[in-house]
C-alpha atoms as a PDB file:
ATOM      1  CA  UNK A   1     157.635  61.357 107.059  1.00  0.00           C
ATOM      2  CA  UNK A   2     154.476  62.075 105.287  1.00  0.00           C
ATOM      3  CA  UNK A   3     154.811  59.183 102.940  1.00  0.00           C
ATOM      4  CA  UNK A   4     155.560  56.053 103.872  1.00  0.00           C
ATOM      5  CA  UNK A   5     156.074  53.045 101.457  1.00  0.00           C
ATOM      6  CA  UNK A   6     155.844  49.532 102.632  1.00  0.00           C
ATOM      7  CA  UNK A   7     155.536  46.368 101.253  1.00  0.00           C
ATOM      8  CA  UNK A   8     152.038  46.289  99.924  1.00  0.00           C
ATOM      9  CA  UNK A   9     150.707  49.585 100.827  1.00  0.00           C
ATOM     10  CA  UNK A  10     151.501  53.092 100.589  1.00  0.00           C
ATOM     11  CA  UNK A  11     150.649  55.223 103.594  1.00  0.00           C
ATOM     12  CA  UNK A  12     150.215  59.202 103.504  1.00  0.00           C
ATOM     13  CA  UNK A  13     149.453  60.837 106.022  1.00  0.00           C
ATOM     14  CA  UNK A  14     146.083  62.449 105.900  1.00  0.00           C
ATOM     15  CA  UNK A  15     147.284  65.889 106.136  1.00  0.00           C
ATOM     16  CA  UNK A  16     149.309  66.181 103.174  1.00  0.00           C
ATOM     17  CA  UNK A  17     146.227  65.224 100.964  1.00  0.00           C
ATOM     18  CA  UNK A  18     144.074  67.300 102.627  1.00  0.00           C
ATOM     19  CA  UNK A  19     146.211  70.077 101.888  1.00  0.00           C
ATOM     20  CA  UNK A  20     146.271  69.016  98.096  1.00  0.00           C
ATOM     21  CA  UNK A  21     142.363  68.346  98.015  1.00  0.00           C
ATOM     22  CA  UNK A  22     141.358  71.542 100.285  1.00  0.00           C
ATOM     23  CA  UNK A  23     139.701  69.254 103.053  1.00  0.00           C
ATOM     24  CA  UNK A  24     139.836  68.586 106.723  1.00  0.00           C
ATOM     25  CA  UNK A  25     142.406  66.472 107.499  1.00  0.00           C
ATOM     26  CA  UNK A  26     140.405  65.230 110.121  1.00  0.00           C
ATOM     27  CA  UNK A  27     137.540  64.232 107.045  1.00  0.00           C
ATOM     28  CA  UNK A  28     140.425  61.910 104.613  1.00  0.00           C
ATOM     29  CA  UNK A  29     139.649  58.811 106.634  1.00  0.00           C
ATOM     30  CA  UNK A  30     135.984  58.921 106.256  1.00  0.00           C
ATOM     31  CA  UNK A  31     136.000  60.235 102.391  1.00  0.00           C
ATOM     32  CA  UNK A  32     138.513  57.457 101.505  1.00  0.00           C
ATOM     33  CA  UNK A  33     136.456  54.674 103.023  1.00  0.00           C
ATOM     34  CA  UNK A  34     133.329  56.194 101.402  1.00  0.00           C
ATOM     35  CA  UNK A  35     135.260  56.141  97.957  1.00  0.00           C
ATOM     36  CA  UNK A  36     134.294  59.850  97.448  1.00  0.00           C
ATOM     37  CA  UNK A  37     137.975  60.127  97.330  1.00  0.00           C
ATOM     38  CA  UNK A  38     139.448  57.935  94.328  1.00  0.00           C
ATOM     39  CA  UNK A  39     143.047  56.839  93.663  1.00  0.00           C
ATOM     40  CA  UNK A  40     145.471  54.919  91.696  1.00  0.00           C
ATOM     41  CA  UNK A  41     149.086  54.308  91.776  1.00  0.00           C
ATOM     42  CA  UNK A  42     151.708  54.216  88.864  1.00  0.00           C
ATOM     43  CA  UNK A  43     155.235  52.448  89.540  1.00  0.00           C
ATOM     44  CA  UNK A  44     158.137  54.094  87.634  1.00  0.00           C
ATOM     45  CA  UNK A  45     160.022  52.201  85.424  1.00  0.00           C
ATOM     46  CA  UNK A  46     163.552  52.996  82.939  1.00  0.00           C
ATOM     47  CA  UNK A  47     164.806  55.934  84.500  1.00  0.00           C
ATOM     48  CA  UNK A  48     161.633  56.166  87.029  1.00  0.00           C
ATOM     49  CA  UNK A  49     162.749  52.556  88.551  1.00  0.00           C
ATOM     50  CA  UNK A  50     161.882  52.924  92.064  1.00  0.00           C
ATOM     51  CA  UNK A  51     159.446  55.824  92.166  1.00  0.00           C
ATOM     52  CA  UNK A  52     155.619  56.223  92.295  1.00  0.00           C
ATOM     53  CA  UNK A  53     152.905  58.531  90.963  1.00  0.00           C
ATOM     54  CA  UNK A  54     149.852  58.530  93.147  1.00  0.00           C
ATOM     55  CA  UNK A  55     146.884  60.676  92.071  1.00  0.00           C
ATOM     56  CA  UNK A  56     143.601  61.123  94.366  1.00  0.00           C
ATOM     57  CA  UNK A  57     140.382  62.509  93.157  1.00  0.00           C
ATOM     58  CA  UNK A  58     138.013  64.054  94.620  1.00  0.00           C
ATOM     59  CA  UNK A  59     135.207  66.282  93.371  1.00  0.00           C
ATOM     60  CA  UNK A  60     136.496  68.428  90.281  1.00  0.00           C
ATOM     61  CA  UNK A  61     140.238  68.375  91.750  1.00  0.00           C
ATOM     62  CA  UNK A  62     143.028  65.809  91.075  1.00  0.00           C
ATOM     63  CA  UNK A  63     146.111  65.829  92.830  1.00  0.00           C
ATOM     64  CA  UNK A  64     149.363  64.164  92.090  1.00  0.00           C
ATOM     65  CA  UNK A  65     152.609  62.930  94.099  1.00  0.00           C
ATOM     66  CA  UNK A  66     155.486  61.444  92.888  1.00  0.00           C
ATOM     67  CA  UNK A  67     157.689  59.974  95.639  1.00  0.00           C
ATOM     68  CA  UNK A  68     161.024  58.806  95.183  1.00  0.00           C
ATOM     69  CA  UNK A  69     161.578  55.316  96.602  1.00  0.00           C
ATOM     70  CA  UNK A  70     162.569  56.621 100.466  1.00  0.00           C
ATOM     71  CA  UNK A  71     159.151  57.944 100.386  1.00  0.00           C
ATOM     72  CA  UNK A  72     159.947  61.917  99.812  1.00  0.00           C
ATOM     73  CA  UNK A  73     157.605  63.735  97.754  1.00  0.00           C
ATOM     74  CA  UNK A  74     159.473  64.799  94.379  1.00  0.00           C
ATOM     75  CA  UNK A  75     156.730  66.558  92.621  1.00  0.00           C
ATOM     76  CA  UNK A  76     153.100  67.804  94.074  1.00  0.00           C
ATOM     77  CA  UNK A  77     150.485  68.995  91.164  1.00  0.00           C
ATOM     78  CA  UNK A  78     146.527  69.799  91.853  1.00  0.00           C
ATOM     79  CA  UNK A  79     143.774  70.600  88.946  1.00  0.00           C
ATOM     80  CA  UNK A  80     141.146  71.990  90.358  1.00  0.00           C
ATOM     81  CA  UNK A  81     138.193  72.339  87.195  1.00  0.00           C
ATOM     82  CA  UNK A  82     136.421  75.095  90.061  1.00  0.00           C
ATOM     83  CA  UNK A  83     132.856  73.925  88.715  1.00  0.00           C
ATOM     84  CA  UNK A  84     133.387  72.232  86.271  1.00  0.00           C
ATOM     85  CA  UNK A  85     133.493  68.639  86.340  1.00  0.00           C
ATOM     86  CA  UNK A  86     136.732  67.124  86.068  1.00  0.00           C
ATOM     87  CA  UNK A  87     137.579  65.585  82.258  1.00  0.00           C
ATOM     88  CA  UNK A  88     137.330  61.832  82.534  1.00  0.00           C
ATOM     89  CA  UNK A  89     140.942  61.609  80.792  1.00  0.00           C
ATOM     90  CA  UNK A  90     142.342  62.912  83.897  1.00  0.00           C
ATOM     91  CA  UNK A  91     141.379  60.025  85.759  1.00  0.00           C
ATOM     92  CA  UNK A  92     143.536  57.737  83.867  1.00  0.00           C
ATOM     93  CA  UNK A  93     146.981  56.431  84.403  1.00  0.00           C
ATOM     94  CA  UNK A  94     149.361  59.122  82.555  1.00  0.00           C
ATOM     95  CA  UNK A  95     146.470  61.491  82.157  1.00  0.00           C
END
């Protein structure tokens, strides 16, 4: 499973977000801990009940999963500004 959802965490296995950021898997640990990569998570609600939104930033590139509540990804999305610097509305919930 690449997603995992327990009781107060979310785990996700470093590959699949390297894949979405364009890193080394083997560098996600490291970044994370640094804070160079960034993240929040939404928690569905109304129709959404049970689902998440997760979105990770790192550099000028956000990328977004929505799991359902068995921990399968749904949806995948990246931004990637190239150089430019990523808008500061995208680094808000719903942005």
């Amino acid at each position: 499973m690449q997603v995992e959802i327990g009781t107060d965490d979310i785990f996700i296995e470093a590959r699949l977000l390297a894949d979405l950021l364009r890193l080394d898997p083997a560098a996600v640990h490291s970044l994370l801990r640094a804070q160079e990569i960034t993240s929040f998570c939404e928690r569905g609600i109304g129709e959404h009940e049970g689902e998440y939104r997760l979105s990770f930033f790192y550099g000028n590139r956000r990328a977004r999963l929505n799991i359902d509540p068995a921990g399968n990804v749904i949806r995948r999305s990246v931004i990637d500004f190239g150089p430019a610097a990523l808008p500061r509305r995208l680094h808000r919930a719903g942005g």
